[in-house]
C-alpha atoms as a PDB file:
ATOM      1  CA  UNK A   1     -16.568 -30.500  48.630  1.00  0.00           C
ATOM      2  CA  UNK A   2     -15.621 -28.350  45.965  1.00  0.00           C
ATOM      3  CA  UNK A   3     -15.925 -29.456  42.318  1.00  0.00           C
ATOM      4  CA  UNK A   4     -11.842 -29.979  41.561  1.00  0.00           C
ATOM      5  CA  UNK A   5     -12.144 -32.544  44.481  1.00  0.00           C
ATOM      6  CA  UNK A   6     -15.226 -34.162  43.356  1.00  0.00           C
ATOM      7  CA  UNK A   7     -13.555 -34.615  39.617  1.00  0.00           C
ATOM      8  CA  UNK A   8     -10.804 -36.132  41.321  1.00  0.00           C
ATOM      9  CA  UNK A   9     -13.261 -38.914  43.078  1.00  0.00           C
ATOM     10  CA  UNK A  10     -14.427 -39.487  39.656  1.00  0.00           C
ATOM     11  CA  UNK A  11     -11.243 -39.806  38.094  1.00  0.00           C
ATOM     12  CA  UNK A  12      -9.884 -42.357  40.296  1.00  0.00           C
ATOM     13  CA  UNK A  13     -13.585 -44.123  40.684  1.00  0.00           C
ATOM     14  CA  UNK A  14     -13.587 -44.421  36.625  1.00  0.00           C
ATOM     15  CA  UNK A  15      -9.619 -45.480  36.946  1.00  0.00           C
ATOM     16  CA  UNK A  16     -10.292 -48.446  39.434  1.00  0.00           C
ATOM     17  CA  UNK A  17     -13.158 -49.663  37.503  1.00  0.00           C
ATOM     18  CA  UNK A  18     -11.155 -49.747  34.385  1.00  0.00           C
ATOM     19  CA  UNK A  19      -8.815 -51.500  35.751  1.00  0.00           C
ATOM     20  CA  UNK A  20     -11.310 -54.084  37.183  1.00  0.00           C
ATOM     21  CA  UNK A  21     -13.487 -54.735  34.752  1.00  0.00           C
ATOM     22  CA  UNK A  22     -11.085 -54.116  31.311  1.00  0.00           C
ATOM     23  CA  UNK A  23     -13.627 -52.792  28.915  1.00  0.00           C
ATOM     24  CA  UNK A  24     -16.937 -52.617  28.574  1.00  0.00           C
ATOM     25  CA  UNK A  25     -19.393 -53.386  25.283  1.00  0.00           C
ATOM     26  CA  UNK A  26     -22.464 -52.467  23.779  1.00  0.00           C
ATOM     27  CA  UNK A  27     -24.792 -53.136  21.316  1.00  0.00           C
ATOM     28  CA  UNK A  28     -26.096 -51.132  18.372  1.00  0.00           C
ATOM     29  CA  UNK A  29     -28.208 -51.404  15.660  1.00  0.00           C
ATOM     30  CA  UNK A  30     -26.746 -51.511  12.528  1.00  0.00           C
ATOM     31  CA  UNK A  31     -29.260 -52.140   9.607  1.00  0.00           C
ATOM     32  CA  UNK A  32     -33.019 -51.767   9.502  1.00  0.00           C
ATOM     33  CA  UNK A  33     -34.996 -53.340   7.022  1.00  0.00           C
ATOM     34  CA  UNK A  34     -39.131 -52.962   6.943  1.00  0.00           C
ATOM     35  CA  UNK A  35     -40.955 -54.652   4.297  1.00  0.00           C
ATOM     36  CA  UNK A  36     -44.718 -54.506   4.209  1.00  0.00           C
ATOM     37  CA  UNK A  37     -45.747 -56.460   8.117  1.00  0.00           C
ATOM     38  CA  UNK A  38     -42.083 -57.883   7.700  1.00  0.00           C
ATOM     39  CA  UNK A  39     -39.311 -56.122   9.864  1.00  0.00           C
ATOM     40  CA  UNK A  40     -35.402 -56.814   9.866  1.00  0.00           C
ATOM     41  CA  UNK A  41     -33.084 -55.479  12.145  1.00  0.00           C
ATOM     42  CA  UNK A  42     -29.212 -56.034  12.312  1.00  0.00           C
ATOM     43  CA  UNK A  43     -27.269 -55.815  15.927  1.00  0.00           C
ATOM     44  CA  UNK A  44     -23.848 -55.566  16.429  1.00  0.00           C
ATOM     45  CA  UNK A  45     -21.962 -56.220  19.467  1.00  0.00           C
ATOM     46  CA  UNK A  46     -19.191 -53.824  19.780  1.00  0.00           C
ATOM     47  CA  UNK A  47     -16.288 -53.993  22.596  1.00  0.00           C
ATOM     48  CA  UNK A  48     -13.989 -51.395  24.037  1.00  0.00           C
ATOM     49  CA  UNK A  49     -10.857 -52.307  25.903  1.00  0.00           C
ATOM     50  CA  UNK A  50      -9.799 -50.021  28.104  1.00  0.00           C
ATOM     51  CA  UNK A  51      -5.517 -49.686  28.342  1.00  0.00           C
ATOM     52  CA  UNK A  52      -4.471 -50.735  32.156  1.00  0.00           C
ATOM     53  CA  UNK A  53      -2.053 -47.505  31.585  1.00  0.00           C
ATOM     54  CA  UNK A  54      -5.787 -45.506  31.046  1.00  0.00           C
ATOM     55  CA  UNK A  55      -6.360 -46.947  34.363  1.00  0.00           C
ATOM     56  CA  UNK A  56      -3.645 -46.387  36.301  1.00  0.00           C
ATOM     57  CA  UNK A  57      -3.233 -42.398  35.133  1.00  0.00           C
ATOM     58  CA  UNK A  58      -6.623 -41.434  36.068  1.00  0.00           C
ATOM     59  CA  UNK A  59      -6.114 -43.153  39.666  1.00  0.00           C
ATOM     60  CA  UNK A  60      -2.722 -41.021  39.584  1.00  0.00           C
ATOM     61  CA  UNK A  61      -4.505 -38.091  38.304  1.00  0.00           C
ATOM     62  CA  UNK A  62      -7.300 -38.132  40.600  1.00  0.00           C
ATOM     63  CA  UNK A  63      -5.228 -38.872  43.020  1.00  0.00           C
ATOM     64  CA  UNK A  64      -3.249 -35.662  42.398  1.00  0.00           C
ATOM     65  CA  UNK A  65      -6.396 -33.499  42.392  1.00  0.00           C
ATOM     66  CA  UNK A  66      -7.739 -34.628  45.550  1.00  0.00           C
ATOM     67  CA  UNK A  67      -3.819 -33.743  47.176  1.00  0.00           C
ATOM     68  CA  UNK A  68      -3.170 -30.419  45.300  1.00  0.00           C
ATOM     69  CA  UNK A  69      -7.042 -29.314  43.864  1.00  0.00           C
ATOM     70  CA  UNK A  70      -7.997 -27.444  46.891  1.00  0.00           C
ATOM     71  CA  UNK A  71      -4.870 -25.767  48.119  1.00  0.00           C
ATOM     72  CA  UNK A  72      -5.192 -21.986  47.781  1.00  0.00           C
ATOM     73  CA  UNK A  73      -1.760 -20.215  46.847  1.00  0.00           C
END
């Protein structure tokens, strides 16, 4: 399997799970605070959304790879 074929499983692996799952989210600290034995720390929850079009062009895009990536001219 050559690597244009292998992006192209990734592409519409990434695609389908975009579509499934929507988004994904994370957390990161935002503020520290350390006074003496006393610690502080802020977290965040952040979200992404992915677009269903983001979705749906990497599936077509993958797709595409895996059809035309390995043809030699």
């Amino acid at each position: 399997m050559n690597i244009v074929k292998l992006l192209g499983a990734l592409l519409i692996a990434a695609g389908v799970l975009g579509l499934v799952y929507g988004g994904f989210s994370f957390t990161k600290e935002t503020h520290d605070l350390k006074l003496g034995p006393i610690e502080l720390a802020v977290k965040e929850k952040e979200s992404v959304n992915i677009p269903s079009w983001a979705g749906i062009g990497a599936i077509a895009l993958g797709a595409a790879l895996l059809l035309f990536g390995g043809k030699k001219h």
